[in-house]
Structure formats: structure tokens, C-alpha cells
N, C-alpha and C. Protein backbone atom coordinates (compact mmCIF):
# COMPACT_ATOMS: atom_id res chain seq x y z
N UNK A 1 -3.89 -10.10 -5.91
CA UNK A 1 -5.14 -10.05 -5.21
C UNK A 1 -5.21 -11.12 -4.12
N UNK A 2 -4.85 -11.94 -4.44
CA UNK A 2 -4.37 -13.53 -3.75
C UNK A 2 -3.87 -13.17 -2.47
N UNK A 3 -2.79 -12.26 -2.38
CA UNK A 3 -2.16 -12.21 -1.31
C UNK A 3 -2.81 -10.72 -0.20
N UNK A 4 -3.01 -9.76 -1.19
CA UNK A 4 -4.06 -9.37 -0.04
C UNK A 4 -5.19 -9.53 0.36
N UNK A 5 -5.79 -10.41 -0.04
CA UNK A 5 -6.66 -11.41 1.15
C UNK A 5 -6.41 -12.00 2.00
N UNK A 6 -4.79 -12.63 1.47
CA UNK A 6 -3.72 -12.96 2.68
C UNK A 6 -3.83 -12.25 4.03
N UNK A 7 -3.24 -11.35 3.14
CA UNK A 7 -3.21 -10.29 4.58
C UNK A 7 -4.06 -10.08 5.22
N UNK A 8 -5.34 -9.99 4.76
CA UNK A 8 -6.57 -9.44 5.06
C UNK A 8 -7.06 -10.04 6.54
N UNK A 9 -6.77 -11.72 6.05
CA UNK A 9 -7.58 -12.49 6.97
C UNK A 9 -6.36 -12.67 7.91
N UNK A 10 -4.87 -12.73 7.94
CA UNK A 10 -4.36 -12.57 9.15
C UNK A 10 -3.98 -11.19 10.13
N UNK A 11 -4.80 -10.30 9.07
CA UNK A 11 -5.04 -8.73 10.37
C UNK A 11 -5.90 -9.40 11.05
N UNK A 12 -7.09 -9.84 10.43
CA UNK A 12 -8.21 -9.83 10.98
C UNK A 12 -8.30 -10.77 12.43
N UNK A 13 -7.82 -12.15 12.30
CA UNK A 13 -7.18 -13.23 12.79
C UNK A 13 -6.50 -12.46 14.26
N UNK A 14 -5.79 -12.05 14.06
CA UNK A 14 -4.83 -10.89 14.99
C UNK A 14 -5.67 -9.96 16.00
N UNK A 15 -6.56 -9.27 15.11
CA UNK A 15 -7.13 -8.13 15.60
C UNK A 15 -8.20 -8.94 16.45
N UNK A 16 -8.87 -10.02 16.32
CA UNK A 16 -9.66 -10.93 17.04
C UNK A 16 -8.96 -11.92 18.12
N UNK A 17 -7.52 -11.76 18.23
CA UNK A 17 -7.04 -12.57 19.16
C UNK A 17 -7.03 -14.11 19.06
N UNK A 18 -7.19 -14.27 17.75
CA UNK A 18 -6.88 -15.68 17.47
C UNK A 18 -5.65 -16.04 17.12
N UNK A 19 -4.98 -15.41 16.79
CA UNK A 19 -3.60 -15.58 16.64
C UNK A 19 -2.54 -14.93 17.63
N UNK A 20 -1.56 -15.77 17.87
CA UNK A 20 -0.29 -15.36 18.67
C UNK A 20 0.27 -14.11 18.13
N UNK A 21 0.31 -12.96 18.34
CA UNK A 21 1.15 -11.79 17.62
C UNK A 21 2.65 -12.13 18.04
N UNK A 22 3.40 -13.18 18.60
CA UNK A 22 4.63 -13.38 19.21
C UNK A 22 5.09 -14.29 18.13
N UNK A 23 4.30 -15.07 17.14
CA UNK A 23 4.24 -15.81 16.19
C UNK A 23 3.85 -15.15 14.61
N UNK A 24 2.92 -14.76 14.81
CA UNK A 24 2.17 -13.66 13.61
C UNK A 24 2.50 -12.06 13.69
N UNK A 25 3.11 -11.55 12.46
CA UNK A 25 3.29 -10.04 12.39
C UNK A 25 2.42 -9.62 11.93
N UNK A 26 2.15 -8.53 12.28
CA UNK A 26 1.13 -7.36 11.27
C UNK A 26 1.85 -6.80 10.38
N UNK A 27 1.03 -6.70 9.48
CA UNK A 27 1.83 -6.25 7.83
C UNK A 27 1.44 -4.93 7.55
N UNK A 28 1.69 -3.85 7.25
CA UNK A 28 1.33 -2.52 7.14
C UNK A 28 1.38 -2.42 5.71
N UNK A 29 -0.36 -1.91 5.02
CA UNK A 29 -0.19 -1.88 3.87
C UNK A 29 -0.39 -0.41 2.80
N UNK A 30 0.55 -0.28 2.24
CA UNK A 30 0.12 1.18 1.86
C UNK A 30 -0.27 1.35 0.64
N UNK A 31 -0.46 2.47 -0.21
CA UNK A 31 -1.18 2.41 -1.55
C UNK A 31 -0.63 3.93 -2.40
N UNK A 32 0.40 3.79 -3.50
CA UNK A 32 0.35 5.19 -3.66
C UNK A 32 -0.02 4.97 -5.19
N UNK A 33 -0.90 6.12 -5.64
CA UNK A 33 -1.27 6.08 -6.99
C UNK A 33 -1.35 7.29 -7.48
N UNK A 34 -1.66 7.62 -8.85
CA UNK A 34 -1.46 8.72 -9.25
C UNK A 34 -2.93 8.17 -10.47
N UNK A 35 -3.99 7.34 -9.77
CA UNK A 35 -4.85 6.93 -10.97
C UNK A 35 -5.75 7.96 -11.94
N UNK A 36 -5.22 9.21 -11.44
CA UNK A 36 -6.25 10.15 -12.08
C UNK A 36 -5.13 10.53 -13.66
N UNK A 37 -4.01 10.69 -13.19
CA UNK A 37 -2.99 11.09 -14.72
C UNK A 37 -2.78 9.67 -15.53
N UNK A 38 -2.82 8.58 -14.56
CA UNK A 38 -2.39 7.58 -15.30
C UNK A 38 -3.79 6.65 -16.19
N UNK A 39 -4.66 6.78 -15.72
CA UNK A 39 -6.19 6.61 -16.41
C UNK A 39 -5.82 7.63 -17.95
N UNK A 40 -5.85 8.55 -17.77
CA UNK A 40 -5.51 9.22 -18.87
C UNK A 40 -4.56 8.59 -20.27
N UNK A 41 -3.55 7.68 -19.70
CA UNK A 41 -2.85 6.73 -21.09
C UNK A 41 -3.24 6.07 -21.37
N UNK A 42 -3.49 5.67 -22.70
CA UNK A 42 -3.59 4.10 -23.39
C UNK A 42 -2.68 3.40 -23.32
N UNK A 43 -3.46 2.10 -23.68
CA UNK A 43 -2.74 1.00 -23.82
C UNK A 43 -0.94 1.05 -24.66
N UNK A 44 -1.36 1.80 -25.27
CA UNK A 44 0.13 1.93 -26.33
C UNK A 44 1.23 2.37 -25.24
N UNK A 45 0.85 3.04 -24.37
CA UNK A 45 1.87 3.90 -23.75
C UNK A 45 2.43 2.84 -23.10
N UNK A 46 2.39 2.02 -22.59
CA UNK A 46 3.30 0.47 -22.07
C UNK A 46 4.52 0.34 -23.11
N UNK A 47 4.21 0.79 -24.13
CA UNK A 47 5.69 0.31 -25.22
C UNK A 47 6.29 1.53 -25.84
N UNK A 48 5.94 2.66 -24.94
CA UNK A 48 6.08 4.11 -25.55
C UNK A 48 7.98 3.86 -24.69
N UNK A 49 8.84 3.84 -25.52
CA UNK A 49 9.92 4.17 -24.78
C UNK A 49 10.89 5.87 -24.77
N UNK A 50 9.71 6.11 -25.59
CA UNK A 50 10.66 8.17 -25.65
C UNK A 50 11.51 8.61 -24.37
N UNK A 51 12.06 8.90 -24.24
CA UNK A 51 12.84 10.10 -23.28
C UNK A 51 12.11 10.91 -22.65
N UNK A 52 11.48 11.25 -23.38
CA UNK A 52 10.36 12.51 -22.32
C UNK A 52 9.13 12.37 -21.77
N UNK A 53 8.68 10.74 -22.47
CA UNK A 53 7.37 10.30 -22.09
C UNK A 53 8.24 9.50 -21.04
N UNK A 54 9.54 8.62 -20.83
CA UNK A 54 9.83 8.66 -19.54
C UNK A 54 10.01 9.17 -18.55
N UNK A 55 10.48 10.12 -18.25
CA UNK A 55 10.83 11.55 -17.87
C UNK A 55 9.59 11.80 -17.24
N UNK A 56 8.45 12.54 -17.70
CA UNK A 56 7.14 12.63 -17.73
C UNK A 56 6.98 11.58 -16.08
N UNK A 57 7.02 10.37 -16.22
CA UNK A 57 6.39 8.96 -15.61
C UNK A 57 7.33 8.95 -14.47
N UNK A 58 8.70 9.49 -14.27
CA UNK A 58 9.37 9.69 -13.73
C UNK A 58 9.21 10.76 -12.72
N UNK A 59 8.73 12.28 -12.89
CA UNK A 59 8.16 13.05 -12.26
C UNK A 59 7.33 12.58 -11.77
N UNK A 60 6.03 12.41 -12.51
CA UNK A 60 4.89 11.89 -11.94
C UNK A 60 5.17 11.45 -10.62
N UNK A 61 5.39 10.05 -11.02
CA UNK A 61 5.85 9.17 -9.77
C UNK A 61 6.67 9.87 -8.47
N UNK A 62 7.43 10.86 -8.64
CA UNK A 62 8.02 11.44 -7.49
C UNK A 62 7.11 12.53 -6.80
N UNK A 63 6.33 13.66 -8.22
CA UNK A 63 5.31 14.35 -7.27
C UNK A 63 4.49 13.26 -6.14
N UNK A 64 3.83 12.47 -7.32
CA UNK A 64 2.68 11.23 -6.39
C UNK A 64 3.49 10.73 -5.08
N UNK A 65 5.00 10.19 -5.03
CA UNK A 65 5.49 10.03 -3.66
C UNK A 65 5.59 10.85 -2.81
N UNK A 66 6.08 12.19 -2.86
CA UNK A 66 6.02 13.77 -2.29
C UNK A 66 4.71 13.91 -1.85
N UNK A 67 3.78 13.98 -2.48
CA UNK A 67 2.40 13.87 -1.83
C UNK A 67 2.12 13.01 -0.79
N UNK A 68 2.06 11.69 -1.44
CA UNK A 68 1.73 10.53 -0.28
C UNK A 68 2.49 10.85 1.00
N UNK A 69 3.84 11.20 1.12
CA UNK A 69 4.40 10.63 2.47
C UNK A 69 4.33 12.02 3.27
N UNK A 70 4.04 13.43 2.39
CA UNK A 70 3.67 14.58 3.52
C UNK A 70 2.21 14.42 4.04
N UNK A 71 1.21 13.14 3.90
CA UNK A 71 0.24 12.68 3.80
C UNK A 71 0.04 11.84 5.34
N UNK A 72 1.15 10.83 5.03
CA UNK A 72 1.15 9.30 5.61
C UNK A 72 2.88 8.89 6.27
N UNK A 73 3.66 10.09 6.22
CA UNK A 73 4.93 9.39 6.75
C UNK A 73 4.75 8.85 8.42
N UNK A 74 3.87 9.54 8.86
CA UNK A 74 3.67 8.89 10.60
C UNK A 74 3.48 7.95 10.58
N UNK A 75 2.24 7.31 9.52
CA UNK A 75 1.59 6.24 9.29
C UNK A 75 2.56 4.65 9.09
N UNK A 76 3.66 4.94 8.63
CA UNK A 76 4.59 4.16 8.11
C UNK A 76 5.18 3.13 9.67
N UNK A 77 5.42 2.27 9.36
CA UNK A 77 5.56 1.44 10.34
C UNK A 77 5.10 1.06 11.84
N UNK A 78 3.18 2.27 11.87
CA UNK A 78 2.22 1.93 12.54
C UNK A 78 1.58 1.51 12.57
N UNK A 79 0.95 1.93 11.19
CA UNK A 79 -0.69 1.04 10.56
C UNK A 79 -0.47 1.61 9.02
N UNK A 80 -1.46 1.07 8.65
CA UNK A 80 -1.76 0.67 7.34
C UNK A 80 -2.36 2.05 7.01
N UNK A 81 -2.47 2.73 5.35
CA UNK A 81 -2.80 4.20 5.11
C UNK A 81 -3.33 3.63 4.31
N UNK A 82 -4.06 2.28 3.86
CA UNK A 82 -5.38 1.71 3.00
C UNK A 82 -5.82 0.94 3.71
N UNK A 83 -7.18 1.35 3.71
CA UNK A 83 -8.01 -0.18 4.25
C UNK A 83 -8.47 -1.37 2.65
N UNK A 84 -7.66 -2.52 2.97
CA UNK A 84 -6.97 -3.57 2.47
C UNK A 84 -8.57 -4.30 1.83
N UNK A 85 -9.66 -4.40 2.81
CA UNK A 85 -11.09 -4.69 2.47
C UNK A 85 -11.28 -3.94 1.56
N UNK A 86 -11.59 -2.44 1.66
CA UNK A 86 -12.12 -1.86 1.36
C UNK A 86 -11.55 -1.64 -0.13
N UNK A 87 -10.48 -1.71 -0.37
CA UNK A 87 -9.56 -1.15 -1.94
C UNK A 87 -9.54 -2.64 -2.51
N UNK A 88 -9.30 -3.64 -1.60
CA UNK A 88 -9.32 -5.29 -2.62
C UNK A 88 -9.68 -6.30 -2.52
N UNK A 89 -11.24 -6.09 -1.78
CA UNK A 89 -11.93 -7.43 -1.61
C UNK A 89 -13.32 -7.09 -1.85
């Protein structure tokens, strides 16, 4: 959380022209989640090591990337596809 506030305040810094961009980079921040299937596990499932409940977490995670980047691949090394305020401050 620490550090995207980091970020937060040297977009902001940037975007106001207080900072040198020849000195300061912009950081592009993205967000991929799948919080609607993964809300769904308990706590136990952190120590669940089965095969198929990996497997399972394994898909997941690749549909949820397949989604995001037919979403946001333009987005990628332009701007940011979360606003950084808005999701963690």
C-alpha cells in the first residue's frame, strides 16, 4: 500500500510539472483480478495443495490474463489500466 502512494504522489508531482520527467519516470500501473471466483475460497484454500485445486488456480489465472490483455494490451506501456487513487488510497 506504501508504495502505491509512492507512485501516486510522483504521477501526480509529474502530471503538475513539478518534477523533471528527464529525471522522474512514469510508472504504469495495472491490476488483474479474478476477485469475483477468488472471494468465493476460504481461508483453508491457501494450504489446499491438490492437483486439481491447482490446476483449477492455474486456469483461472490464464482465463483472467486472456481477458485483461484483449481488454488493455494498447494500454501497456502508455498509461496505467487502474486509477491508483481510486483502487488504493
Amino acid at each position: 500500500m506504501r508504495e502505491m502512494r509512492a507512485v501516486s504522489f510522483v504521477t501526480q508531482l509529474l502530471d503538475e510539472g513539478q518534477l523533471d520527467d528527464k529525471k522522474y519516470r512514469r510508472m504504469y500501473v495495472h491490476w488483474i483480478e479474478a476477485e469475483r471466483e477468488m472471494r468465493g475460497l476460504g481461508v483453508s484454500s491457501k494450504l489446499n495443495a491438490d492437483p486439481d485445486f491447482l490446476l483449477h488456480l492455474r486456469d483461472l489465472g490464464r482465463r483472467t490474463a486472456d481477458k485483461w490483455l484483449a481488454r488493455h494490451f494498447d494500454s501497456i506501456g502508455r498509461e496505467s489500466s487502474v486509477d491508483i487513487r481510486a483502487k488504493f488510497l
